[in-house]
Protein backbone atom coordinates (compact mmCIF):
# COMPACT_ATOMS: atom_id res chain seq x y z
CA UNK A 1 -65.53 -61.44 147.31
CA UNK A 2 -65.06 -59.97 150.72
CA UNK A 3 -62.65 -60.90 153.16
CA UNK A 4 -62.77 -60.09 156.74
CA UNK A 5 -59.28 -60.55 159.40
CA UNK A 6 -58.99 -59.07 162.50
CA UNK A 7 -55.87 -58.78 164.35
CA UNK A 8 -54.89 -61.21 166.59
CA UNK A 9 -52.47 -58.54 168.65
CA UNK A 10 -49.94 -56.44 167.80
CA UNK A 11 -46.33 -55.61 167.55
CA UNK A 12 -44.01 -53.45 169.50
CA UNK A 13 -41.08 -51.57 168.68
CA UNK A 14 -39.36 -48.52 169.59
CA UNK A 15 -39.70 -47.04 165.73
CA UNK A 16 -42.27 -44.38 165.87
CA UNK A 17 -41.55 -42.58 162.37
CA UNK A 18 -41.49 -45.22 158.82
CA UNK A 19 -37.75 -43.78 158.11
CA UNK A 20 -36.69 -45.29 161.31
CA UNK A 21 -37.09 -49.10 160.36
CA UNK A 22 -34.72 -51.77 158.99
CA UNK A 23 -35.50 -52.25 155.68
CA UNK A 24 -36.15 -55.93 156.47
CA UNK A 25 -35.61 -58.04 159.34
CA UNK A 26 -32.55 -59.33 158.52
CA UNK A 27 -30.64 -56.32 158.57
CA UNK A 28 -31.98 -55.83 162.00
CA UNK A 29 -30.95 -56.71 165.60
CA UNK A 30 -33.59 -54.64 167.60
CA UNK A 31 -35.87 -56.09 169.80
CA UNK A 32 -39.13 -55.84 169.99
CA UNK A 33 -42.24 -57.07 171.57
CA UNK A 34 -44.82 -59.42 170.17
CA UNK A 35 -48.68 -59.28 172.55
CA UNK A 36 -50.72 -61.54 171.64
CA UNK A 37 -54.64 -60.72 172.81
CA UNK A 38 -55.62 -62.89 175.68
CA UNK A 39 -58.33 -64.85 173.39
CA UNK A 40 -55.27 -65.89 171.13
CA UNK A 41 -53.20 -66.68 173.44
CA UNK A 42 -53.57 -70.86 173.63
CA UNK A 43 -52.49 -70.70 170.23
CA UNK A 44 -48.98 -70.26 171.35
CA UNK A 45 -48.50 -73.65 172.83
CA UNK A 46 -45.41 -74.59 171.91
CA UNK A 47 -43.98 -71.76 170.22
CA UNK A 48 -41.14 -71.22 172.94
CA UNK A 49 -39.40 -74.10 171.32
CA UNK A 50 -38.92 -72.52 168.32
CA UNK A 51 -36.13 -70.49 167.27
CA UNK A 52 -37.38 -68.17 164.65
CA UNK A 53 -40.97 -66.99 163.44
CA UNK A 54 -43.38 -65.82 160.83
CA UNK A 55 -45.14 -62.67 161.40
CA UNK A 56 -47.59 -61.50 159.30
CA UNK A 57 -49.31 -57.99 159.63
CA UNK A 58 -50.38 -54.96 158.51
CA UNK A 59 -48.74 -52.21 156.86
CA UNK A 60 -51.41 -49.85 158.96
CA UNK A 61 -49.41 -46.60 157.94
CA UNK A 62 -49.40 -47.22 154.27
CA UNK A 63 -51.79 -45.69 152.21
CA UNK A 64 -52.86 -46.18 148.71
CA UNK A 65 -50.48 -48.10 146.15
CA UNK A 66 -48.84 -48.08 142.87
CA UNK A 67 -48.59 -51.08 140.38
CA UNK A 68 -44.58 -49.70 139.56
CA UNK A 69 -42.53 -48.92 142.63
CA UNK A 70 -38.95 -47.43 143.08
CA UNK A 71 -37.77 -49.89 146.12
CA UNK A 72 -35.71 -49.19 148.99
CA UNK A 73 -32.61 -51.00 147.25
CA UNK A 74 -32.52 -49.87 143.71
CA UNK A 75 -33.05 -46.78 141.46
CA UNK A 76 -35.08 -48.32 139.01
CA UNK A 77 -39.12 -49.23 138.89
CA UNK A 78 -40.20 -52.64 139.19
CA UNK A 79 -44.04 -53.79 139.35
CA UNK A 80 -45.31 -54.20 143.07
CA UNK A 81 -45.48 -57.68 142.97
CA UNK A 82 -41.56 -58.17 142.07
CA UNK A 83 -40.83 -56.11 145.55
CA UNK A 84 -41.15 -56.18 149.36
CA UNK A 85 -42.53 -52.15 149.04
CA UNK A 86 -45.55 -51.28 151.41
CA UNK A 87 -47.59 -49.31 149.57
CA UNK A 88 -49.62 -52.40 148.22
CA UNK A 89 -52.70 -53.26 147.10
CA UNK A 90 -53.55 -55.09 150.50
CA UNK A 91 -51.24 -54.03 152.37
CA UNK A 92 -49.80 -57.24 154.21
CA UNK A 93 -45.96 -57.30 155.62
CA UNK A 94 -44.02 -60.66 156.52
CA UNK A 95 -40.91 -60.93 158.78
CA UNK A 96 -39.02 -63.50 160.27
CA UNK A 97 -37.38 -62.85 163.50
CA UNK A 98 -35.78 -64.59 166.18
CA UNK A 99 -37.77 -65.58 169.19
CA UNK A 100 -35.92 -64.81 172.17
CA UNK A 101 -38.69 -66.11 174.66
CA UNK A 102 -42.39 -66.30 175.67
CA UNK A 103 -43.91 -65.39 179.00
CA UNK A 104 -47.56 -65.70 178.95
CA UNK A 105 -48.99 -63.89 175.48
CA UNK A 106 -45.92 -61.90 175.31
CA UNK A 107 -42.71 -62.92 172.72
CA UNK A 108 -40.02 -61.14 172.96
CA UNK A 109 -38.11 -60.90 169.28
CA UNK A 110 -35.37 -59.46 167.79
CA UNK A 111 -35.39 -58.69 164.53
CA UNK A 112 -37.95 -56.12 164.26
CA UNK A 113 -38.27 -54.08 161.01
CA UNK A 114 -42.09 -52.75 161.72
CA UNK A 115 -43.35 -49.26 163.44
CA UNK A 116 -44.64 -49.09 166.81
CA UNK A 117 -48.40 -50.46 167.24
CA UNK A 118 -48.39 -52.94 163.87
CA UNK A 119 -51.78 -54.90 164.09
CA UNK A 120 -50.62 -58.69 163.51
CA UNK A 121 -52.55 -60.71 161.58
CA UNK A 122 -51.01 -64.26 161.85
CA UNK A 123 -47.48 -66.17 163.18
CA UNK A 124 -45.92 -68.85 161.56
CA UNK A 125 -43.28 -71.37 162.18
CA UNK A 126 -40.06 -70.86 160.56
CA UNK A 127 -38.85 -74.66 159.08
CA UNK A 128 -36.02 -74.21 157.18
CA UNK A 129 -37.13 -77.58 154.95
CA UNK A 130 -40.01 -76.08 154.23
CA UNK A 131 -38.75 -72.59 153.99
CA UNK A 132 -34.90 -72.46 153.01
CA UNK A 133 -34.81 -72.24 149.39
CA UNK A 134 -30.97 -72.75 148.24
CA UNK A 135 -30.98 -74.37 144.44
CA UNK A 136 -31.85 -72.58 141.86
CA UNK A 137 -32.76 -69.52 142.84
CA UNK A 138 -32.94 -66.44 141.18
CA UNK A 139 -34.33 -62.89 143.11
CA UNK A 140 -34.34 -60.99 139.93
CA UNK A 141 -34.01 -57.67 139.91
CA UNK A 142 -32.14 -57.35 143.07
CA UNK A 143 -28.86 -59.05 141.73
CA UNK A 144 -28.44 -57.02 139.34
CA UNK A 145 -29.61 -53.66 140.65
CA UNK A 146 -27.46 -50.14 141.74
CA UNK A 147 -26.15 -50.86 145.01
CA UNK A 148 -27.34 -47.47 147.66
């Protein structure tokens, strides 16, 4: 099966080399633009009365992948799929940021973890019923792994 996406814009940021981004989002306060391309752009009805969002893009500076990664925050390997590493099989990122406001098919965020020019491929709502996970819980690998 083949699958076919296109960006739907692109994401803005003033990180222009991959060792100058947060490691995720939430360890970030930068801001950072979100343009939407004009044929997209009635899609964000709405969104200004959100607080945070979903974005979904490319990792377009990764190339090739590994099935056992050494992550960002540990020392030890762990299979791709247990990790939030970029060098994946389809390379697809996810943040949540904050959205700070809309003007037209711009959104201005902050939040961004992402280089410079990031085709994005999708935004979602952030609902914390549907998202915030607090019982039972269990992230593995990074409770229990060397602190860097």
């Amino acid at each position: 099966m083949e699958i076919m996406m296109r960006p739907i814009g692109v994401i803005h940021s003033p990180f222009t080399e991959k060792d100058q981004t947060p490691i995720q989002s939430v360890r970030s306060q930068v801001i950072g633009l979100v343009e939407v391309y004009p044929e997209f752009a009635d899609g964000l009805k709405d969104i200004e009365d959100l607080s945070h969002i979903h974005l979904l893009y490319i990792f377009h500076a990764s190339s090739g992948y590994s099935l056992h990664v050494k992550p960002f925050l540990d020392d030890l390997e762990h299979g791709i799929f247990a990790t939030r590493y970029p060098y994946r099989p389809n390379p697809i990122g996810i943040s949540t940021v904050r959205l700070i406001t809309r003007q037209e098919n711009m959104l201005t965020i902050e939040g961004v973890d992402v280089l410079d020019g990031t085709p994005l491929l999708d935004i979602k709502p952030y609902v914390p019923d549907f998202d915030l996970r607090t019982e039972d819980v269990r992230v593995g690998w990074y409770e229990t792994r060397s602190k860097k």
